[in-house]
C-alpha atoms as a PDB file:
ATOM      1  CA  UNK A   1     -89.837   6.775 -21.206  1.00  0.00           C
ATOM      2  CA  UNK A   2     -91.126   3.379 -21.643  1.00  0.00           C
ATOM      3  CA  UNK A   3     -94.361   2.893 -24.321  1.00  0.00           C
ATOM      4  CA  UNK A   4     -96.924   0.439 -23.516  1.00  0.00           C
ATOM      5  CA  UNK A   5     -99.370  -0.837 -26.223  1.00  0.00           C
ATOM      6  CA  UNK A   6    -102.576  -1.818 -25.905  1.00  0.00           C
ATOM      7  CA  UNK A   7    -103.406  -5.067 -24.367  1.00  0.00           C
ATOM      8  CA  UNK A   8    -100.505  -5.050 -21.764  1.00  0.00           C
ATOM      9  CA  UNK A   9    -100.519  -5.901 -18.079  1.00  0.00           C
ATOM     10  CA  UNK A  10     -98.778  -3.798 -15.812  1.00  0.00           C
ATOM     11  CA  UNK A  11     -98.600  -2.549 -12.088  1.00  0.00           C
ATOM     12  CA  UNK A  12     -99.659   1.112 -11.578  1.00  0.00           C
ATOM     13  CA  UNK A  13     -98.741   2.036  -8.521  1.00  0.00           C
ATOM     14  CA  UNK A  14    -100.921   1.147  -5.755  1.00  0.00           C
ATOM     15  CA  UNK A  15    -103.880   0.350  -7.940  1.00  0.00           C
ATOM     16  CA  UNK A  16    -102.309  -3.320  -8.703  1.00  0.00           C
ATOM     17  CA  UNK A  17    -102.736  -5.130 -12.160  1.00  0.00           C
ATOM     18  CA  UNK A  18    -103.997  -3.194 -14.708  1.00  0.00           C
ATOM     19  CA  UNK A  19    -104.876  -4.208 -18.526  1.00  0.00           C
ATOM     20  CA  UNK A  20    -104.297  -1.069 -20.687  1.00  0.00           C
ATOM     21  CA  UNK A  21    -107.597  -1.042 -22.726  1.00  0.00           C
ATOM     22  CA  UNK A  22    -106.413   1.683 -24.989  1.00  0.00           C
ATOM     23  CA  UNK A  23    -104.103   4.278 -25.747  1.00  0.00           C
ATOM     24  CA  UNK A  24    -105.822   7.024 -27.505  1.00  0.00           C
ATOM     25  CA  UNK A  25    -105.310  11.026 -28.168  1.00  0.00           C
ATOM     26  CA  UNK A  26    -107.937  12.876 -25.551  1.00  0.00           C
ATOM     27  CA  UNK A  27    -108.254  16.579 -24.640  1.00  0.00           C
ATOM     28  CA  UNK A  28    -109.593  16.507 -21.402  1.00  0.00           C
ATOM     29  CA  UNK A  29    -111.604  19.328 -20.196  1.00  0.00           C
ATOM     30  CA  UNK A  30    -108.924  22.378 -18.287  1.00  0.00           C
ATOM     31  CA  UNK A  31    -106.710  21.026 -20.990  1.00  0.00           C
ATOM     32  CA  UNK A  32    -105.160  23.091 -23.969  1.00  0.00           C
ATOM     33  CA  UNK A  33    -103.885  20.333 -26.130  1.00  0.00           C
ATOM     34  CA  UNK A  34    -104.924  16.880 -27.495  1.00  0.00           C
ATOM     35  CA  UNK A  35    -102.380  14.570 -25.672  1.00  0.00           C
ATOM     36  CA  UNK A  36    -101.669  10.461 -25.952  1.00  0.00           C
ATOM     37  CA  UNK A  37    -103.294   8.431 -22.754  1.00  0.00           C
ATOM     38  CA  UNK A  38    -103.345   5.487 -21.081  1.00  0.00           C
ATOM     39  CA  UNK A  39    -106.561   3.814 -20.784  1.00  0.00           C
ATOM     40  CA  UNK A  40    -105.970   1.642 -17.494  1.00  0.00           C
ATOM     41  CA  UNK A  41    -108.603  -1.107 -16.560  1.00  0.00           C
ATOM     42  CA  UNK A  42    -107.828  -2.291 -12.972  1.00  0.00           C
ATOM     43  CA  UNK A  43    -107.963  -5.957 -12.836  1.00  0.00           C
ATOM     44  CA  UNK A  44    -109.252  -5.758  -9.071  1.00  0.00           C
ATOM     45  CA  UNK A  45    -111.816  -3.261  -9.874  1.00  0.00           C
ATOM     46  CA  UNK A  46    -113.639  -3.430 -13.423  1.00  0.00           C
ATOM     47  CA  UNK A  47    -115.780  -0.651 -12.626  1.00  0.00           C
ATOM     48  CA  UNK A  48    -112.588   2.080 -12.536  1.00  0.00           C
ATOM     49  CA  UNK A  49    -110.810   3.705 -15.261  1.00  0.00           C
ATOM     50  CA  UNK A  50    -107.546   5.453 -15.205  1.00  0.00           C
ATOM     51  CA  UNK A  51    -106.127   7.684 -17.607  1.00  0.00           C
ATOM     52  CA  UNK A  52    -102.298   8.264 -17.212  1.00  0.00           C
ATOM     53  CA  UNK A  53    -100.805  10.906 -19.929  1.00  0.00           C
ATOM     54  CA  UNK A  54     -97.430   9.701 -22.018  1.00  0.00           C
ATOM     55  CA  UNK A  55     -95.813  12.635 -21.746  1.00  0.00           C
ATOM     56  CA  UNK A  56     -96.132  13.061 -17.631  1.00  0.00           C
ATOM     57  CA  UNK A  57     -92.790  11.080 -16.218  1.00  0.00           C
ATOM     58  CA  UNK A  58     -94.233  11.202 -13.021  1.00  0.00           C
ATOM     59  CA  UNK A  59     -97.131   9.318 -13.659  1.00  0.00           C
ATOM     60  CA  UNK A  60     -95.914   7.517 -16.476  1.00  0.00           C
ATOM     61  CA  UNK A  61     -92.750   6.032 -14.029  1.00  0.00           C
ATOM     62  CA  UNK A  62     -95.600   4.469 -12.003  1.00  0.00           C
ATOM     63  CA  UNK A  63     -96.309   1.582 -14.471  1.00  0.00           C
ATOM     64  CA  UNK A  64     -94.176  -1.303 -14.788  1.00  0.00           C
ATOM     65  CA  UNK A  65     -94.535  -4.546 -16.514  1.00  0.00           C
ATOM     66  CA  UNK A  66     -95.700  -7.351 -14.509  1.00  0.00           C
ATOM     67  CA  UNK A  67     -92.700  -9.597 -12.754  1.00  0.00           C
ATOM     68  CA  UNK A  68     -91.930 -12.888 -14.542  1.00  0.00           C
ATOM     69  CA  UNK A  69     -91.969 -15.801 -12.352  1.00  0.00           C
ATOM     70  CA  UNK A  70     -88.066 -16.061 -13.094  1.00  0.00           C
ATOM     71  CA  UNK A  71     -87.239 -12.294 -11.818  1.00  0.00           C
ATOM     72  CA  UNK A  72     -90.334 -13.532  -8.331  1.00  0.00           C
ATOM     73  CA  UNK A  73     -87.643 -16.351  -7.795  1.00  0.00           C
ATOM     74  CA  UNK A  74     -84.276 -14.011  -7.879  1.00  0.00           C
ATOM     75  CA  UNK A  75     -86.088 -11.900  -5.727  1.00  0.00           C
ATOM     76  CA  UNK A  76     -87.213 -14.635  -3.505  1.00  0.00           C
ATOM     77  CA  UNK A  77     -83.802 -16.659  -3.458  1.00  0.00           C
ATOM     78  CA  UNK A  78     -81.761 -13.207  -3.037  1.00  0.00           C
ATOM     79  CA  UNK A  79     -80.038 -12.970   0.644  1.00  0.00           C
ATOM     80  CA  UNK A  80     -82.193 -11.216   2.794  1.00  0.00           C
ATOM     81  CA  UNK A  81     -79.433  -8.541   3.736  1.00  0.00           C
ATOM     82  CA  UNK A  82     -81.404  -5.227   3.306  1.00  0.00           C
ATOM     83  CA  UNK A  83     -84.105  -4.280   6.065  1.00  0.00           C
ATOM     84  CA  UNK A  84     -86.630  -1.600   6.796  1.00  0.00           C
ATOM     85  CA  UNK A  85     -85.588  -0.379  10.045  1.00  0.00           C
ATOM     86  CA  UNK A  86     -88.749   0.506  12.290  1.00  0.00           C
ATOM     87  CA  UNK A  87     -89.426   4.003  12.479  1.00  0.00           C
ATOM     88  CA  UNK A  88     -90.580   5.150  15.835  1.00  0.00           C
ATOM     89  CA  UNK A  89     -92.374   8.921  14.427  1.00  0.00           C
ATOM     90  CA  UNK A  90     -95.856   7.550  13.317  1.00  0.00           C
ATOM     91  CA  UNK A  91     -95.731  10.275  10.828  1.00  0.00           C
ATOM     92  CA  UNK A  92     -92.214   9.757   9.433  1.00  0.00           C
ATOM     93  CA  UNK A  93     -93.265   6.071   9.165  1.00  0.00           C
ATOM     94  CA  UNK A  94     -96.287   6.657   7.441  1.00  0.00           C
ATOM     95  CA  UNK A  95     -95.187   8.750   5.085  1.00  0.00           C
ATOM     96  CA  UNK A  96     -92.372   6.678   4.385  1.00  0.00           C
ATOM     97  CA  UNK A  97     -94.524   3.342   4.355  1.00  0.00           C
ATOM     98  CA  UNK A  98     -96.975   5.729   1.970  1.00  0.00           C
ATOM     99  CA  UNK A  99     -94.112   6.009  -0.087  1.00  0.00           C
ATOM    100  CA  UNK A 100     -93.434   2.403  -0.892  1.00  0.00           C
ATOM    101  CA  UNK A 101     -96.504   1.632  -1.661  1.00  0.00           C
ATOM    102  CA  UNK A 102     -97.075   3.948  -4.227  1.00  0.00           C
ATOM    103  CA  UNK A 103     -93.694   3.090  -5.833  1.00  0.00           C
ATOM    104  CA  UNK A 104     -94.811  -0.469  -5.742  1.00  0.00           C
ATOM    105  CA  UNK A 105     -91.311  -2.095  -6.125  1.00  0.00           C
ATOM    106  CA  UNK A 106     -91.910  -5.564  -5.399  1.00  0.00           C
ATOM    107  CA  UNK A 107     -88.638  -5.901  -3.067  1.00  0.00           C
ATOM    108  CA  UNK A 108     -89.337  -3.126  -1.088  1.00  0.00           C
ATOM    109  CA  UNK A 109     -92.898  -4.119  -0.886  1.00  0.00           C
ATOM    110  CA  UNK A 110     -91.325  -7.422   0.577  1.00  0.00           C
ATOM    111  CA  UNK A 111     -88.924  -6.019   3.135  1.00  0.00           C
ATOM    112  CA  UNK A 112     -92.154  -3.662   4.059  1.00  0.00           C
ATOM    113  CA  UNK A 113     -94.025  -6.678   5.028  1.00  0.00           C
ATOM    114  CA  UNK A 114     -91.033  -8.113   6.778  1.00  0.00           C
ATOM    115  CA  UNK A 115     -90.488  -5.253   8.711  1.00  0.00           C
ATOM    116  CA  UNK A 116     -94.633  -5.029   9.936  1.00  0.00           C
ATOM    117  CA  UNK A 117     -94.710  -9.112  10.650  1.00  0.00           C
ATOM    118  CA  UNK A 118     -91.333  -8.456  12.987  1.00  0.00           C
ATOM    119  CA  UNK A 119     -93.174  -5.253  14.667  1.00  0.00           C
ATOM    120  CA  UNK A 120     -96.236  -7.309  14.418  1.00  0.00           C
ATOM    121  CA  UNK A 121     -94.652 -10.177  17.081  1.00  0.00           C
ATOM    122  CA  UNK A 122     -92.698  -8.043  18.860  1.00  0.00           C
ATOM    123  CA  UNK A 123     -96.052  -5.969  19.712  1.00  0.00           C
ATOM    124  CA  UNK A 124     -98.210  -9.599  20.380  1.00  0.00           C
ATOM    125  CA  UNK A 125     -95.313 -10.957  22.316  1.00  0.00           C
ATOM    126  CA  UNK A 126     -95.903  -7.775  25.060  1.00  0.00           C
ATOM    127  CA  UNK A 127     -99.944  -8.182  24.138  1.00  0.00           C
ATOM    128  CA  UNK A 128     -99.916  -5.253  21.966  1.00  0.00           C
ATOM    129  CA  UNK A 129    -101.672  -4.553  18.333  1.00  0.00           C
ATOM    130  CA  UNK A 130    -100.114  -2.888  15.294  1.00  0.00           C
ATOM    131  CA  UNK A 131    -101.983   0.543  15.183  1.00  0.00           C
ATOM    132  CA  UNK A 132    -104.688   0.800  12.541  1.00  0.00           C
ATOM    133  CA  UNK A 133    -102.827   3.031  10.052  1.00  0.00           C
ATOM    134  CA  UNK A 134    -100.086   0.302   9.933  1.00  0.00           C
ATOM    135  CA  UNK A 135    -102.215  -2.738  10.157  1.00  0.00           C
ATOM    136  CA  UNK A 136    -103.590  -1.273   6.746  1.00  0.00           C
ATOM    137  CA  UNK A 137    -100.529  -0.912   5.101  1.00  0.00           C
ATOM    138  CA  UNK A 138     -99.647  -4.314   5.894  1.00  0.00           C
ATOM    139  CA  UNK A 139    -103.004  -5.114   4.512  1.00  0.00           C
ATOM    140  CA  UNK A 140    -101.928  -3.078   1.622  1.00  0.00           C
ATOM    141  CA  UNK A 141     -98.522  -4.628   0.619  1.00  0.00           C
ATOM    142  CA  UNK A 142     -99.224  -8.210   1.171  1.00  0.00           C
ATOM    143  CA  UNK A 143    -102.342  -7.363  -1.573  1.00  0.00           C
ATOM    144  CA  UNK A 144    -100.106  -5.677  -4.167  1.00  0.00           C
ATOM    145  CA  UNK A 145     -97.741  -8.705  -3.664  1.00  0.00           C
ATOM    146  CA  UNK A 146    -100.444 -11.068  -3.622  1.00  0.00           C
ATOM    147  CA  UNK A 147    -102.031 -10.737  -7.138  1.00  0.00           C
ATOM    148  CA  UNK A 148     -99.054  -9.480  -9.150  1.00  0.00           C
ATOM    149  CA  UNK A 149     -97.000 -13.022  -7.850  1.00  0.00           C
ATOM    150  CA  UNK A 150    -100.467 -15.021  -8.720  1.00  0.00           C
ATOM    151  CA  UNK A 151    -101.136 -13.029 -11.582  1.00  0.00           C
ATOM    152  CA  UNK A 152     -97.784 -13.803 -12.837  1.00  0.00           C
ATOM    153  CA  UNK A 153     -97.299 -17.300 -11.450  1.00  0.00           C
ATOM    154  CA  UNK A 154    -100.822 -18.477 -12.773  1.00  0.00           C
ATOM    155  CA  UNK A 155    -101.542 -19.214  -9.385  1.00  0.00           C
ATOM    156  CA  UNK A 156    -104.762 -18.631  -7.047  1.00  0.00           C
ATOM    157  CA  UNK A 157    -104.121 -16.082  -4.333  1.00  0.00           C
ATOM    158  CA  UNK A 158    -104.751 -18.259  -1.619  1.00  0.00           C
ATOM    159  CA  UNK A 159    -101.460 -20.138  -2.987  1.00  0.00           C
ATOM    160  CA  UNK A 160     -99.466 -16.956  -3.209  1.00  0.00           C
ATOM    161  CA  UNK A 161     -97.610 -17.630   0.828  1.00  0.00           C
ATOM    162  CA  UNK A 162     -97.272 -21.302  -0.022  1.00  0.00           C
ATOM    163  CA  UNK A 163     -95.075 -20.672  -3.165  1.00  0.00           C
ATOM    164  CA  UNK A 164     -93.290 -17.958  -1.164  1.00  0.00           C
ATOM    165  CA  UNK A 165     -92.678 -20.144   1.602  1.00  0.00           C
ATOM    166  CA  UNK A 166     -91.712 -23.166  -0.404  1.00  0.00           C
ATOM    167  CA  UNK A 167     -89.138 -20.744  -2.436  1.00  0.00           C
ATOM    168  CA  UNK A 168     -87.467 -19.397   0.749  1.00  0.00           C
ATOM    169  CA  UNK A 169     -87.066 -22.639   2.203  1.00  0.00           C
ATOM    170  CA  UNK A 170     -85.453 -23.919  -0.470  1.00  0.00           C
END
């Protein structure tokens, strides 16, 4: 398992940017023994506080160190071969759609919102809507993208699709 210190960025999961604010020893009440945590300070939401345990893989696997803005342009220059292919079941596709986000992989997180912008046309071509559920992951994904490439890139948000479309283009 990776080990963070104190003072790193990194993505947890679908809570975005987070500053780890300390790692400490806590017993938390339920709890038998003293174990190491992850203090987790959500960039996008001062007011929260997560604490993630070392020694639980599952949770631990969810944090990742921010991109850097050479790994945003492989990703970003890389042939777009691989697709999400629409899945008709609402519930299938949620959970699946669920599923990326949580895992937060930046290329997946991509190819999500490439798959929901080519549902997205096809449904407003035939004067349709995306549903709700997947207008909000949409919403969702294009967030998580959204701060970690400005976070990284020293970028506003707002500039975020420009440097995207100016990569791709190129």
């Amino acid at each position: 398992m990776k080990k963070y210190i104190k003072g790193d960025f990194v993505v947890y999961g679908t809570n975005g940017i987070c500053k780890i604010d300390d790692v400490q020893k806590m017993t938390f009440p339920m709890e038998t023994e003293e174990h190491t945590y992850y203090v987790l300070k959500p960039i996008s939401n001062r007011t929260s506080t997560l604490f993630v345990p070392d020694n639980r893989e599952e949770l631990v696997s969810k944090m990742r160190y921010i991109l850097k803005r050479e790994e945003i342009d492989a990703i970003l220059c890389a042939p777009q071969d691989k697709e999400i292919k629409w899945i008709d079941d609402k519930n299938e596709r949620a959970n699946e759609f669920k599923r990326i986000l949580k895992d937060g992989n930046t290329d997946e997180l991509l190819y999500l919102i490439r798959c929901l912008y080519e549902r997205k046309k096809q449904l407003t071509d035939n004067g349709k809507k995306l549903t709700i559920t997947d207008d909000n992951v949409l919403t969702s994904a294009e967030k998580l993208v959204r701060e970690e490439f400005a976070f990284a890139l020293n970028i506003e948000e707002e500039k975020v699709a420009d440097y995207i479309k100016h990569k791709i283009e190129d």
